[in-house]
N, C-alpha and C. Protein backbone atom coordinates (compact mmCIF):
# COMPACT_ATOMS: atom_id res chain seq x y z
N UNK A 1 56.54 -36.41 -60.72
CA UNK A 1 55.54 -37.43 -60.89
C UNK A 1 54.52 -37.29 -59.76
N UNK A 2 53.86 -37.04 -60.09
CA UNK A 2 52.27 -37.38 -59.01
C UNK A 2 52.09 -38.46 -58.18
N UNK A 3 52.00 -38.47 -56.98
CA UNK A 3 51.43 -39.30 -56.20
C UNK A 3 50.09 -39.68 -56.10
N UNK A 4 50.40 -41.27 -56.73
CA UNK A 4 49.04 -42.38 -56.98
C UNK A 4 49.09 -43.30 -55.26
N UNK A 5 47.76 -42.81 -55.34
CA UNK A 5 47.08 -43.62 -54.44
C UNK A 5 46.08 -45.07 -54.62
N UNK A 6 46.06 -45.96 -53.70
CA UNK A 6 45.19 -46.97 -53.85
C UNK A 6 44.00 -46.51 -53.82
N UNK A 7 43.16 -47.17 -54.83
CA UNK A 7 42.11 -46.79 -54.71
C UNK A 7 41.11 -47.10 -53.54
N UNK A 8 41.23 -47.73 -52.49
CA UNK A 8 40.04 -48.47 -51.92
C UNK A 8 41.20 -48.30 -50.55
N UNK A 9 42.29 -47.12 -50.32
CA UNK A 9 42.73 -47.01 -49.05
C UNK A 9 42.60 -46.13 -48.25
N UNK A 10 41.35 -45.39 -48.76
CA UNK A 10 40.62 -44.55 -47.68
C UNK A 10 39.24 -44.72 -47.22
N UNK A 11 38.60 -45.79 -47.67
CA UNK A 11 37.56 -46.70 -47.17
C UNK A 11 37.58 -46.61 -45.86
N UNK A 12 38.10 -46.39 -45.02
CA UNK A 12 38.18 -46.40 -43.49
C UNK A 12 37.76 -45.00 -42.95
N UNK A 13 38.08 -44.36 -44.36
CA UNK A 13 37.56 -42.81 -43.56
C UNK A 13 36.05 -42.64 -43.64
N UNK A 14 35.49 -43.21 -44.92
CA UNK A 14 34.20 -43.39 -45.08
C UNK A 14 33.32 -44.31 -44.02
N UNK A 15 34.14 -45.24 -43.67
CA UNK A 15 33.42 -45.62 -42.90
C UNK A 15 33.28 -45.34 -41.15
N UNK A 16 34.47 -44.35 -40.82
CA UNK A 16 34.39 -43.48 -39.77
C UNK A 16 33.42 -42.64 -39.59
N UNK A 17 33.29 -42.02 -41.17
CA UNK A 17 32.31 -40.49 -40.72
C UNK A 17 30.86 -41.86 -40.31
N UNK A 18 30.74 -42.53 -41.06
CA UNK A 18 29.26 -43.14 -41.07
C UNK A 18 29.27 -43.87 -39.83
N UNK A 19 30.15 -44.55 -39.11
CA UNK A 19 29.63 -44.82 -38.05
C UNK A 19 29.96 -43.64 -36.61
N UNK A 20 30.38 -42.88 -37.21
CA UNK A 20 30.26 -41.33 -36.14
C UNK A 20 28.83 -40.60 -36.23
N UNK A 21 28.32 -40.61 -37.68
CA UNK A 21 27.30 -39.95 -37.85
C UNK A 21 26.10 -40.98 -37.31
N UNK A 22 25.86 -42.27 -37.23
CA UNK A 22 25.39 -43.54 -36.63
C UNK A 22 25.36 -42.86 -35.38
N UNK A 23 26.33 -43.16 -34.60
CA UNK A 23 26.53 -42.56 -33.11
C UNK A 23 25.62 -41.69 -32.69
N UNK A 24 26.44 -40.74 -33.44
CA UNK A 24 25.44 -38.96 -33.73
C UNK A 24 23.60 -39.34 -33.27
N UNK A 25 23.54 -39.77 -34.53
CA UNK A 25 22.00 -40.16 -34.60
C UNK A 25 21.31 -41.06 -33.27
N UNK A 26 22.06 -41.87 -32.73
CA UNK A 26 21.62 -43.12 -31.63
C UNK A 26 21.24 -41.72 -30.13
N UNK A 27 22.40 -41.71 -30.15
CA UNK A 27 22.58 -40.74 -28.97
C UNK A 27 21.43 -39.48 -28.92
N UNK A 28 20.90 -38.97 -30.15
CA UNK A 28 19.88 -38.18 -29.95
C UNK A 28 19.13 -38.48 -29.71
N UNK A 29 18.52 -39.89 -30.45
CA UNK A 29 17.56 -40.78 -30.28
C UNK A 29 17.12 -41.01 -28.62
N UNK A 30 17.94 -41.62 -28.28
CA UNK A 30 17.87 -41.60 -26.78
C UNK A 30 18.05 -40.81 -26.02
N UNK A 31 18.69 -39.53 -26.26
CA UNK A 31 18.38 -38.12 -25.28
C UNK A 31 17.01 -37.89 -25.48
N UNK A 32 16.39 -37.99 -26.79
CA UNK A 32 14.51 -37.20 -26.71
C UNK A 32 14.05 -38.32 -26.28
N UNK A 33 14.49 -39.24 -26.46
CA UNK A 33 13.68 -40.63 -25.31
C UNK A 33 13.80 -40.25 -24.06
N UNK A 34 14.62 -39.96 -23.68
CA UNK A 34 14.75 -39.84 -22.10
C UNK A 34 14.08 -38.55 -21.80
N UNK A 35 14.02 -37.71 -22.48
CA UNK A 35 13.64 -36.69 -21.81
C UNK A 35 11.84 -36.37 -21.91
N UNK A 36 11.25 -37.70 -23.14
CA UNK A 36 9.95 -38.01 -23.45
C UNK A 36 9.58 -39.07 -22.13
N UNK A 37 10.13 -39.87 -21.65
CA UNK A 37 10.29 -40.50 -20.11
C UNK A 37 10.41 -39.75 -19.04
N UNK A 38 10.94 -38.83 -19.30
CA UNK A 38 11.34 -37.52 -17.85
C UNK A 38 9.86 -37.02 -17.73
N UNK A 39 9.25 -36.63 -19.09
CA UNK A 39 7.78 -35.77 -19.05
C UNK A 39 7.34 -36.67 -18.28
N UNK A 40 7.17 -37.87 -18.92
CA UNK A 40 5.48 -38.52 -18.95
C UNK A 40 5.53 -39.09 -17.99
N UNK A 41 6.57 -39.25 -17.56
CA UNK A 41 6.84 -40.48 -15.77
C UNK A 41 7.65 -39.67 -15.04
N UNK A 42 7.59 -38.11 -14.24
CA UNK A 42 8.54 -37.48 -13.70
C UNK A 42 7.59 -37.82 -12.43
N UNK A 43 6.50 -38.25 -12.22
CA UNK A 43 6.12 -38.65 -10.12
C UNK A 43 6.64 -39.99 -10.22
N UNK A 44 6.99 -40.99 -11.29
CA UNK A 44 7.22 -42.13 -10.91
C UNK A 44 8.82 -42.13 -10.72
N UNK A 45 9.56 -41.40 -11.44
CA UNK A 45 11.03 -41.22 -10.99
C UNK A 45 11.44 -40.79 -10.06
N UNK A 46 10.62 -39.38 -9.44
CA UNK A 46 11.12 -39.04 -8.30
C UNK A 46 10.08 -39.75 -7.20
N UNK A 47 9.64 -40.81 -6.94
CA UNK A 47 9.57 -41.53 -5.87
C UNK A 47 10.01 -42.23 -5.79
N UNK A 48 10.77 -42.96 -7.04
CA UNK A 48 12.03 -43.75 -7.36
C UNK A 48 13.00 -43.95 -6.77
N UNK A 49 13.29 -42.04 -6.78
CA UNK A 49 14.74 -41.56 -5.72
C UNK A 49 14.35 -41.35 -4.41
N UNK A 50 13.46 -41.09 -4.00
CA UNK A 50 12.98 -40.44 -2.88
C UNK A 50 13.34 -42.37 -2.07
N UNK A 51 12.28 -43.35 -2.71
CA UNK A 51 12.37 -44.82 -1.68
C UNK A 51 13.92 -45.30 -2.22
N UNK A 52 14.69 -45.00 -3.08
CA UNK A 52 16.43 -45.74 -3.09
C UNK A 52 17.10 -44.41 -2.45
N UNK A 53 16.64 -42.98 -1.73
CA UNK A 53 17.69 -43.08 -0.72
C UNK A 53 17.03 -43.26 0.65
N UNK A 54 15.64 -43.48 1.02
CA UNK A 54 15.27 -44.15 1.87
C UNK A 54 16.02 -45.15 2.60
N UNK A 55 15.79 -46.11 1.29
CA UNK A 55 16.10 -47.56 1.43
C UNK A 55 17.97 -47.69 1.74
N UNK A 56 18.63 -46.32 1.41
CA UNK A 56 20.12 -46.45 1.49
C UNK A 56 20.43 -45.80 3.02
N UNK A 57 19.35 -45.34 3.57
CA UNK A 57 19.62 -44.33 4.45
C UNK A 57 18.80 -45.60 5.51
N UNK A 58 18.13 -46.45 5.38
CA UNK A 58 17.77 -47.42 6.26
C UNK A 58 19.37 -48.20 6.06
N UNK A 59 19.95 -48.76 5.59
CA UNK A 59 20.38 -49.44 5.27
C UNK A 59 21.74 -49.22 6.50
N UNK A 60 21.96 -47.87 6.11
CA UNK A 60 23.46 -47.14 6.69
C UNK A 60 22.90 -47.76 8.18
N UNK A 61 21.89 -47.04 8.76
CA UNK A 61 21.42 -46.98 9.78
C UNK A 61 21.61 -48.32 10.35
N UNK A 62 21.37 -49.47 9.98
CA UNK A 62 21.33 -50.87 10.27
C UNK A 62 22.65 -51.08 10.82
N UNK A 63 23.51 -50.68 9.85
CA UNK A 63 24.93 -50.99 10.19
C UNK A 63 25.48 -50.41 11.96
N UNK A 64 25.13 -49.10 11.93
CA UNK A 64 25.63 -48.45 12.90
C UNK A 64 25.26 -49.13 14.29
């Protein structure tokens, strides 16, 4: 005899791939965002880093 399955008890797999493939999609989304932010604002980021380790390297200093 053949093994019968429920019909509606692999619904979970369908809805795995789709919110993996969701994921998929978000995550690219926001890698070419970021890296469309990296272009267009790369002097405003790296003075960004340049005054927060300034500001961490004043900071140390205070302590000592």
């Amino acid at each position: 005899m053949a093994k019968r399955y429920w019909p509606g008890l692999y619904w979970w797999r369908h809805a795995a791939l789709y919110g993996a493939l969701l994921a998929v999609g978000a995550a690219t989304l926001q890698w070419l965002d970021y890296r469309w932010l990296a272009r267009t604002h790369s002097t405003e980021l790296y003075l960004l880093l340049v005054a927060s380790v300034s500001l961490r390297l004043a900071s140390m200093s205070e302590r000592a």
